[in-house]
PDB file of N, CA and C in Angstrom:
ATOM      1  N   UNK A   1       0.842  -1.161   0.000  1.00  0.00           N
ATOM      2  CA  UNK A   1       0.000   0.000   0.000  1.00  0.00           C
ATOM      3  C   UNK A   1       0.900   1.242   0.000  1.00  0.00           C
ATOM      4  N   UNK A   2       0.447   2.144  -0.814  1.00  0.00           N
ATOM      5  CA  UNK A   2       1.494   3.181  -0.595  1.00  0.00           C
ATOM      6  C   UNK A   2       1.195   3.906   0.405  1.00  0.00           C
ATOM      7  N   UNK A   3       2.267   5.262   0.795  1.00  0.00           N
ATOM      8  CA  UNK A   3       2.606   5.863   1.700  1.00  0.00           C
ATOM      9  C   UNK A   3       1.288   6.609   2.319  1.00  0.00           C
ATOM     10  N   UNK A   4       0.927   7.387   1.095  1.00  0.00           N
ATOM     11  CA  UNK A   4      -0.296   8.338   1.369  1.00  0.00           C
ATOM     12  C   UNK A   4      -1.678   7.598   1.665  1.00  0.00           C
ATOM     13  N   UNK A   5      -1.874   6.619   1.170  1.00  0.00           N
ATOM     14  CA  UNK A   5      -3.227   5.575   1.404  1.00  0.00           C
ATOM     15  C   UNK A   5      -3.253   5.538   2.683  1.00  0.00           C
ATOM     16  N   UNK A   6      -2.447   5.666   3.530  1.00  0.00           N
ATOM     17  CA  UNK A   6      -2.569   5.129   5.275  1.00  0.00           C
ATOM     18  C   UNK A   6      -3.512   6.180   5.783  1.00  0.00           C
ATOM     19  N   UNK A   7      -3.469   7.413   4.947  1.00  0.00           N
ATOM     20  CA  UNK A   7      -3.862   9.114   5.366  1.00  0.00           C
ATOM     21  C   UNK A   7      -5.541   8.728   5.078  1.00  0.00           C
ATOM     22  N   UNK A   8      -5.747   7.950   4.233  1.00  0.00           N
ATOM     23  CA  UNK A   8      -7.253   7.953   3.713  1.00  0.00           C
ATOM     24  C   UNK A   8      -8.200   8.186   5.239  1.00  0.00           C
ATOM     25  N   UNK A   9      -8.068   7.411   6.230  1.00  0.00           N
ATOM     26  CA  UNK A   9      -8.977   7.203   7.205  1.00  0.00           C
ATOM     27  C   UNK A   9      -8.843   8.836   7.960  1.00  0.00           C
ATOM     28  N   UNK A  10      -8.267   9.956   7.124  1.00  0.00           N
ATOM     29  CA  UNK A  10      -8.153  10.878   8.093  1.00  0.00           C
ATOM     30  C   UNK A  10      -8.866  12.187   6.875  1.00  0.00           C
ATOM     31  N   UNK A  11      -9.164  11.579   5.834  1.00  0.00           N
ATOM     32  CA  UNK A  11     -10.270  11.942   4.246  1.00  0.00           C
ATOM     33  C   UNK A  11      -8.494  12.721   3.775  1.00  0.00           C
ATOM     34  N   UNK A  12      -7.645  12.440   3.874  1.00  0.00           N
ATOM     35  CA  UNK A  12      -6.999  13.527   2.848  1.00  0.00           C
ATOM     36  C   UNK A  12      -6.860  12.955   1.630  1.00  0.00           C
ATOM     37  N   UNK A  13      -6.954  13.479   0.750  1.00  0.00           N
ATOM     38  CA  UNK A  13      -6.661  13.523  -0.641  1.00  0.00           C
ATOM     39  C   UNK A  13      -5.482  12.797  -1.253  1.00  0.00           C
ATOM     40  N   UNK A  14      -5.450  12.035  -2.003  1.00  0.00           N
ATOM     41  CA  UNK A  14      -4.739  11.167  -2.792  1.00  0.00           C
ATOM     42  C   UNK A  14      -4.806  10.764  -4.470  1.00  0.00           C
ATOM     43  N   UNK A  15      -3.564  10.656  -4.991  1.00  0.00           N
ATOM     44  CA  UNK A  15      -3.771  10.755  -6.615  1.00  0.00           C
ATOM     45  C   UNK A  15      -3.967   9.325  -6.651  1.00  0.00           C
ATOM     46  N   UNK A  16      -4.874   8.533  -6.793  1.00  0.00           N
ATOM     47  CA  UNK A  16      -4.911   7.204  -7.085  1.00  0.00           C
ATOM     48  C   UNK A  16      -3.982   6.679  -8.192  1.00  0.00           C
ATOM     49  N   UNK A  17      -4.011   7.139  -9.048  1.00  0.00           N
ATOM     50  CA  UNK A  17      -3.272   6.597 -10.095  1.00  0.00           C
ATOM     51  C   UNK A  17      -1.573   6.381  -9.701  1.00  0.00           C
ATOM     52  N   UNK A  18      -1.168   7.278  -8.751  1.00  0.00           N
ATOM     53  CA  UNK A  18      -0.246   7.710  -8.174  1.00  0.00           C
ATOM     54  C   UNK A  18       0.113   6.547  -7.721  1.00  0.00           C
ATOM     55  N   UNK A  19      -1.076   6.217  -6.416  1.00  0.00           N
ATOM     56  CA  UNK A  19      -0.708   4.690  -5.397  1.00  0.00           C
ATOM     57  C   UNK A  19      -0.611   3.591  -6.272  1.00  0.00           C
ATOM     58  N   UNK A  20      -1.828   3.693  -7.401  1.00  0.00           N
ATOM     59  CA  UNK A  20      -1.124   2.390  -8.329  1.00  0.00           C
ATOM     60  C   UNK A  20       0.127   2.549  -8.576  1.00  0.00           C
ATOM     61  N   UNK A  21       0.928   3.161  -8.515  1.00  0.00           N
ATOM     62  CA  UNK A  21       2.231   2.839  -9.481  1.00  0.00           C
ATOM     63  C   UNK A  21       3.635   2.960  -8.462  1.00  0.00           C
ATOM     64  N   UNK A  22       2.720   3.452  -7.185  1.00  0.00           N
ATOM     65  CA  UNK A  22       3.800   1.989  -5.970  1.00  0.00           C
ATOM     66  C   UNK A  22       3.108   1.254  -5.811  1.00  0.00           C
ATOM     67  N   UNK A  23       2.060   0.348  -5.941  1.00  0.00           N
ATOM     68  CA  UNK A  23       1.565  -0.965  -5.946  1.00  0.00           C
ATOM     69  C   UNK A  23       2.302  -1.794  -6.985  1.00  0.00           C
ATOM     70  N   UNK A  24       2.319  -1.298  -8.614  1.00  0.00           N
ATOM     71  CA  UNK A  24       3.240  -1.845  -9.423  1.00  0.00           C
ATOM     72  C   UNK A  24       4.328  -2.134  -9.337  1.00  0.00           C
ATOM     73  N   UNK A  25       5.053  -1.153  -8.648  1.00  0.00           N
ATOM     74  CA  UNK A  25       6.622  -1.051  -7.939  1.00  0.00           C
ATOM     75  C   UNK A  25       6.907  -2.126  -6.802  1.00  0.00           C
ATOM     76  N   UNK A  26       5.746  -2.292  -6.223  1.00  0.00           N
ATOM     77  CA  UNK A  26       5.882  -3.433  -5.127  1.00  0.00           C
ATOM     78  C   UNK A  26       5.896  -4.647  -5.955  1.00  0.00           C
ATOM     79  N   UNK A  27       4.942  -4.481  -7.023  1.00  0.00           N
ATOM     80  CA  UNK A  27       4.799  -6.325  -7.375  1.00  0.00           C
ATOM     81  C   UNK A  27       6.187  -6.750  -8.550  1.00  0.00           C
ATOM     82  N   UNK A  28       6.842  -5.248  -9.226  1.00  0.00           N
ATOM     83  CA  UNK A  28       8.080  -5.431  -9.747  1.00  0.00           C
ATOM     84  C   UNK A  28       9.066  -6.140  -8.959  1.00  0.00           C
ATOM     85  N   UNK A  29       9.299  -5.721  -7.675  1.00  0.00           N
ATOM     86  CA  UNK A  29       9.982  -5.579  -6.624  1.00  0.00           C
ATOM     87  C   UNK A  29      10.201  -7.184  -6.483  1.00  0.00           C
ATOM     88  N   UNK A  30       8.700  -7.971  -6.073  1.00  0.00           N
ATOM     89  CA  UNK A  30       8.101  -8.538  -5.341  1.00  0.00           C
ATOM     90  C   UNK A  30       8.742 -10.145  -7.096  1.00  0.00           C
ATOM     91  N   UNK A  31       7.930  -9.640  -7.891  1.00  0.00           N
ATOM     92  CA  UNK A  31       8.445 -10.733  -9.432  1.00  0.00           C
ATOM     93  C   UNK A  31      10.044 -11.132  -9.091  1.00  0.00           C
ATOM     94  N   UNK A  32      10.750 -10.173  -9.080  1.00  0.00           N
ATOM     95  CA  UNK A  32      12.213 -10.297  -9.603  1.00  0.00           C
ATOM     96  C   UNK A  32      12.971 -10.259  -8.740  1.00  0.00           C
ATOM     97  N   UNK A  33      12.689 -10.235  -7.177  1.00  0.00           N
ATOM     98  CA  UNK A  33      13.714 -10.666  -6.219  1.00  0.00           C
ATOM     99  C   UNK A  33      12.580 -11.663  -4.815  1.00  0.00           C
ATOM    100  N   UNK A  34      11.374 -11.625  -4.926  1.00  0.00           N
ATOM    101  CA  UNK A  34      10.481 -12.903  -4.376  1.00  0.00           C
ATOM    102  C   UNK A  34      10.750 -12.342  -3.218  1.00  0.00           C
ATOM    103  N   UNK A  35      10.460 -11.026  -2.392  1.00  0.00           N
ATOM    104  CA  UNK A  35      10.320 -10.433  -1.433  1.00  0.00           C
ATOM    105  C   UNK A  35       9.846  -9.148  -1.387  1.00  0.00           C
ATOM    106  N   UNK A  36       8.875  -8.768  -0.497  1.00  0.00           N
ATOM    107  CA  UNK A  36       8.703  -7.547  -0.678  1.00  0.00           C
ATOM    108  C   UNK A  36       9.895  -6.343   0.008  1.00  0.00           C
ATOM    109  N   UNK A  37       9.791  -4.616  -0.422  1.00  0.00           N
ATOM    110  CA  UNK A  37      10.814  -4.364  -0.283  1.00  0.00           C
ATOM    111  C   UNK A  37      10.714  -4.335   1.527  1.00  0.00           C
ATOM    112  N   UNK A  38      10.063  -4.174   1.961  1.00  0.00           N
ATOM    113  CA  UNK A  38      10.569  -4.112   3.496  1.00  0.00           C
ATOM    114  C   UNK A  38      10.691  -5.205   4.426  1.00  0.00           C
ATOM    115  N   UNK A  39      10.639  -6.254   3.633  1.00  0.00           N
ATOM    116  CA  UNK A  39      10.981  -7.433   4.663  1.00  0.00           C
ATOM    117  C   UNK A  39      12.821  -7.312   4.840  1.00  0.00           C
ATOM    118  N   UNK A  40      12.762  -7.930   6.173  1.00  0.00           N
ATOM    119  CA  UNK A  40      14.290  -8.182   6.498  1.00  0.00           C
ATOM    120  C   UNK A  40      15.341  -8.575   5.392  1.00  0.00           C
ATOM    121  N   UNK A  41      16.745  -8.004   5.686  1.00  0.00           N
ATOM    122  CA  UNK A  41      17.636  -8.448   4.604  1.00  0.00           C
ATOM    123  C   UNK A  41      16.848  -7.795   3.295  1.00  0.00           C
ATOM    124  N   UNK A  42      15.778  -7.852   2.359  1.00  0.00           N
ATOM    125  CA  UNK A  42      14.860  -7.226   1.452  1.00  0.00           C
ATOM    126  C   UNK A  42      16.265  -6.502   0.522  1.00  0.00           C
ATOM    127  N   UNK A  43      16.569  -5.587   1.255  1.00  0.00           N
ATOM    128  CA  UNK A  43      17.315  -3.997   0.892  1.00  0.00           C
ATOM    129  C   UNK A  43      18.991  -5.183   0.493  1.00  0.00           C
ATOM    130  N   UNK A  44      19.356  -5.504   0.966  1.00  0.00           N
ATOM    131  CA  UNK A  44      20.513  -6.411   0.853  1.00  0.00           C
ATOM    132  C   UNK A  44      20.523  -6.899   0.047  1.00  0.00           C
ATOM    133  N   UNK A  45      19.657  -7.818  -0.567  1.00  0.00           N
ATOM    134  CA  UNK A  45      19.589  -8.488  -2.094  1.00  0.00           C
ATOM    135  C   UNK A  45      18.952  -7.613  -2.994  1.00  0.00           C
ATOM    136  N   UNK A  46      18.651  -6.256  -2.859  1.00  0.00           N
ATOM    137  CA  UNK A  46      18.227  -5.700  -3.824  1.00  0.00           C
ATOM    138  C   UNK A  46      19.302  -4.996  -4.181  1.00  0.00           C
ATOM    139  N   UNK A  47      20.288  -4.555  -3.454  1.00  0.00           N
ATOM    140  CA  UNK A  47      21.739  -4.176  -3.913  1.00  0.00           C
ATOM    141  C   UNK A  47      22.750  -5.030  -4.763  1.00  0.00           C
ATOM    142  N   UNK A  48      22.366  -6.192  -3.675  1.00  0.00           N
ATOM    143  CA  UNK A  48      23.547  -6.850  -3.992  1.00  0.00           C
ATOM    144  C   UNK A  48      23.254  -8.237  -5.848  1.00  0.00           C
ATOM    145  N   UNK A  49      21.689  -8.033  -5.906  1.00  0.00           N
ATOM    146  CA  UNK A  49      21.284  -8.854  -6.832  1.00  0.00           C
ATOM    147  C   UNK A  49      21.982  -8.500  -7.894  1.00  0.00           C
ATOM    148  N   UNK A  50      22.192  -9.200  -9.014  1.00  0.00           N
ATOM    149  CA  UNK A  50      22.827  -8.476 -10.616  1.00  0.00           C
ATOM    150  C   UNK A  50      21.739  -7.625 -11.058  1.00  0.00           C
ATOM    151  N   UNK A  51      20.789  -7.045 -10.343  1.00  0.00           N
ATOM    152  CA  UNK A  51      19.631  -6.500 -11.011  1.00  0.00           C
ATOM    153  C   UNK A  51      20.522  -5.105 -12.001  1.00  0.00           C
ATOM    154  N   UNK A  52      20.092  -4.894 -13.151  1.00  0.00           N
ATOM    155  CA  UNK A  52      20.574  -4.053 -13.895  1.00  0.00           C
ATOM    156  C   UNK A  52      20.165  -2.779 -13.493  1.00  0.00           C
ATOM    157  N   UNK A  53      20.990  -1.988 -13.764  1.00  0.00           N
ATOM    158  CA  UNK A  53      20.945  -0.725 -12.866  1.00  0.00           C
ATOM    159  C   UNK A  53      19.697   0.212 -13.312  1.00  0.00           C
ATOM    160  N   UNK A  54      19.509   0.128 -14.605  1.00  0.00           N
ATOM    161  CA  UNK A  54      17.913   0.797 -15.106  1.00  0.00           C
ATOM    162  C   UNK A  54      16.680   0.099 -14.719  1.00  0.00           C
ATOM    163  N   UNK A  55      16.382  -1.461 -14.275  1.00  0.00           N
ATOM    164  CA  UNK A  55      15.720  -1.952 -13.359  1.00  0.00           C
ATOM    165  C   UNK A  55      15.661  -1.177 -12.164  1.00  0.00           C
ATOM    166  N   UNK A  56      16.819  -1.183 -11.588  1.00  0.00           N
ATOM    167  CA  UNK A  56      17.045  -0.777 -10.119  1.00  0.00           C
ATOM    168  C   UNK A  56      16.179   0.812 -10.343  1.00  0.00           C
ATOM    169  N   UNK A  57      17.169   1.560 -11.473  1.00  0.00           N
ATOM    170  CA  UNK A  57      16.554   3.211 -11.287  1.00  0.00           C
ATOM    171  C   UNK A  57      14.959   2.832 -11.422  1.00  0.00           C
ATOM    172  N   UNK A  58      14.294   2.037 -12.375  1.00  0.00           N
ATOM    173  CA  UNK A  58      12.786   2.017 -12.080  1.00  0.00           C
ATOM    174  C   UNK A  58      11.670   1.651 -10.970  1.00  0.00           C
ATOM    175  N   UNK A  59      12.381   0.987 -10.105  1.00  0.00           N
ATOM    176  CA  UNK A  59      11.786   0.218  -9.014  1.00  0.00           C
ATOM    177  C   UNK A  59      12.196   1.510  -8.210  1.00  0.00           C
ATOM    178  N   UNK A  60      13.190   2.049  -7.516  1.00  0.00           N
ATOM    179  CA  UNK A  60      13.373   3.269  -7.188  1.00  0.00           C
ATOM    180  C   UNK A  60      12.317   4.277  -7.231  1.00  0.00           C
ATOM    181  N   UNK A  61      12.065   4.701  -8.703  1.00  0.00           N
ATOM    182  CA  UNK A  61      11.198   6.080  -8.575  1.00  0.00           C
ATOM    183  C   UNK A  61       9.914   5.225  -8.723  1.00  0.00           C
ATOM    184  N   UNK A  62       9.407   4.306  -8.787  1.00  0.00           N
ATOM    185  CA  UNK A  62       8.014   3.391  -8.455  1.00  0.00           C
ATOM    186  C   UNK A  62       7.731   3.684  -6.831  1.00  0.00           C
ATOM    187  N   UNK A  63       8.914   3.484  -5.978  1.00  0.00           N
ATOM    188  CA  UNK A  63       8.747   3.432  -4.755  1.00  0.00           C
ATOM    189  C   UNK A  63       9.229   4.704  -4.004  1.00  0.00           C
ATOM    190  N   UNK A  64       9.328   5.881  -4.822  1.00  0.00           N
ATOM    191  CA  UNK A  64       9.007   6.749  -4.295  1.00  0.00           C
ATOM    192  C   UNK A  64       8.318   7.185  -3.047  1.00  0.00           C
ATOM    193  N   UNK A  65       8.620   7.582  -2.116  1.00  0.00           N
ATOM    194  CA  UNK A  65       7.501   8.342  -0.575  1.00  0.00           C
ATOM    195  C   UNK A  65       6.689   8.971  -0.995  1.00  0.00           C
ATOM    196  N   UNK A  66       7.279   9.954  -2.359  1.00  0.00           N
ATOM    197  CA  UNK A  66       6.384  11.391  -2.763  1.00  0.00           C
ATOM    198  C   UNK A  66       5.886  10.794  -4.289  1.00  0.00           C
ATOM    199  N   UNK A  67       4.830  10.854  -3.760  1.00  0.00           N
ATOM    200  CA  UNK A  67       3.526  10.560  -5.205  1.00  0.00           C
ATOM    201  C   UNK A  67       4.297  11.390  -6.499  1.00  0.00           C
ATOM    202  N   UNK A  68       4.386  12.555  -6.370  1.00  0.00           N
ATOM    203  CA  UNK A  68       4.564  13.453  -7.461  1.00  0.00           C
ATOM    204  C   UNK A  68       5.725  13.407  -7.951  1.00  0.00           C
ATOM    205  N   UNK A  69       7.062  12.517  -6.846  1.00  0.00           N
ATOM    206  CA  UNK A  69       8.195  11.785  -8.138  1.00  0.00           C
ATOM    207  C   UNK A  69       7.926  10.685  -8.375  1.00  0.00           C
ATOM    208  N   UNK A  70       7.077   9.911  -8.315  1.00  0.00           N
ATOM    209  CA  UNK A  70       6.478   8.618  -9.181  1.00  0.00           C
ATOM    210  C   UNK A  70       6.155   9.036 -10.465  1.00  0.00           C
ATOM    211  N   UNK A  71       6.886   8.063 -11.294  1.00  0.00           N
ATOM    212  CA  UNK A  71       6.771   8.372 -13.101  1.00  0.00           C
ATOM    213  C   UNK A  71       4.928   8.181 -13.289  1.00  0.00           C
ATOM    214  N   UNK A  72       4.664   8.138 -14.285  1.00  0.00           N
ATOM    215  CA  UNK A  72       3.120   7.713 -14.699  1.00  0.00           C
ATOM    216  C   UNK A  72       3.509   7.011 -15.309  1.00  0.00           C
ATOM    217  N   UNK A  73       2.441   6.228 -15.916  1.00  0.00           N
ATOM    218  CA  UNK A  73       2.445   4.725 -16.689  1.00  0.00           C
ATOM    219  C   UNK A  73       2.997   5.202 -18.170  1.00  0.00           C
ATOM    220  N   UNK A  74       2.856   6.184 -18.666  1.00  0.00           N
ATOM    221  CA  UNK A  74       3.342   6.572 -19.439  1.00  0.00           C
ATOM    222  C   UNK A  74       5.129   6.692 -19.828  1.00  0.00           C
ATOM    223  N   UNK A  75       5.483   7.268 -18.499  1.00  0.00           N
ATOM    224  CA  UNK A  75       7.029   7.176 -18.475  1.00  0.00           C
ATOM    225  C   UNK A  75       7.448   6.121 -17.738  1.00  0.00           C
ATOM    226  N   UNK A  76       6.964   5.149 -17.586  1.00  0.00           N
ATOM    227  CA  UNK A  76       7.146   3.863 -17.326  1.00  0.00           C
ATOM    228  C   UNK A  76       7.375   3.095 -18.729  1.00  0.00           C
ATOM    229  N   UNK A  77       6.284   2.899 -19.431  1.00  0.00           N
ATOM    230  CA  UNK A  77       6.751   2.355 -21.048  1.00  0.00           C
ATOM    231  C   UNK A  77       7.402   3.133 -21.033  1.00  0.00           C
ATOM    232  N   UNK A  78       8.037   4.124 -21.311  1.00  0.00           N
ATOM    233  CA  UNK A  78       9.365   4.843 -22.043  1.00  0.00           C
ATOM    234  C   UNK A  78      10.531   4.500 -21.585  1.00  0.00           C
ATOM    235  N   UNK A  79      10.625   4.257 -20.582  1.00  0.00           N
ATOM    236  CA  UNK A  79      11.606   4.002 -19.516  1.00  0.00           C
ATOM    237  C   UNK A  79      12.510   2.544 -20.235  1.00  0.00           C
ATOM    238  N   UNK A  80      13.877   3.120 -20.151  1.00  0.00           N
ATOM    239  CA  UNK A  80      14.819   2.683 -20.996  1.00  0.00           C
ATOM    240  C   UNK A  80      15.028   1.030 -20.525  1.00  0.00           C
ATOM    241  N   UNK A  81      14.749   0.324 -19.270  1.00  0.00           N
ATOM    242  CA  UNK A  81      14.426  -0.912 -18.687  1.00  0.00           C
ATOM    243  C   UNK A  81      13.539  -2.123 -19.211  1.00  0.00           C
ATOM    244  N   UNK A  82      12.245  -1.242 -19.756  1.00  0.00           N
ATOM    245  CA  UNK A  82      11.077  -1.366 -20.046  1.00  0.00           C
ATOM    246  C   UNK A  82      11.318  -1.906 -21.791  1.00  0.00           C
TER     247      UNK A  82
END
């Protein structure tokens, strides 16, 4: 779930499209190293995996804190990984 979704129960405002695309980022995350990112060790094999570094930069700005540096689905297909 992303960052800002936790805020819902308090009515603030959220770009949905936004949280989809750390939900996507989680299940990228989640495909290609079979953990999500905050489980233990998680951060350790995501460094240390051969993951290619334009993978890495995409899962990165997917999992963004701040909605508004999350790419859109749009610069996601563009995205040189992709």
């Amino acid at each position: 779930m992303a960052p800002e979704v936790e805020n819902v129960s308090k009515k603030a405002p959220f770009q949905v499209f936004r949280a989809d695309i750390y939900s996507l980022g989680i299940c990228l995350h989640l495909m290609l190293l079979g953990c999500y990112p905050n489980e233990y060790d998680c951060d350790v094999k995501f460094r240390a995996n051969n993951l290619d570094s334009e993978c890495v930069d995409l899962i990165e700005s997917m999992l963004s804190p701040f909605p508004v540096k999350r790419p859109t689905i749009e610069q996601i297909f563009e995205h040189p990984w992709m």
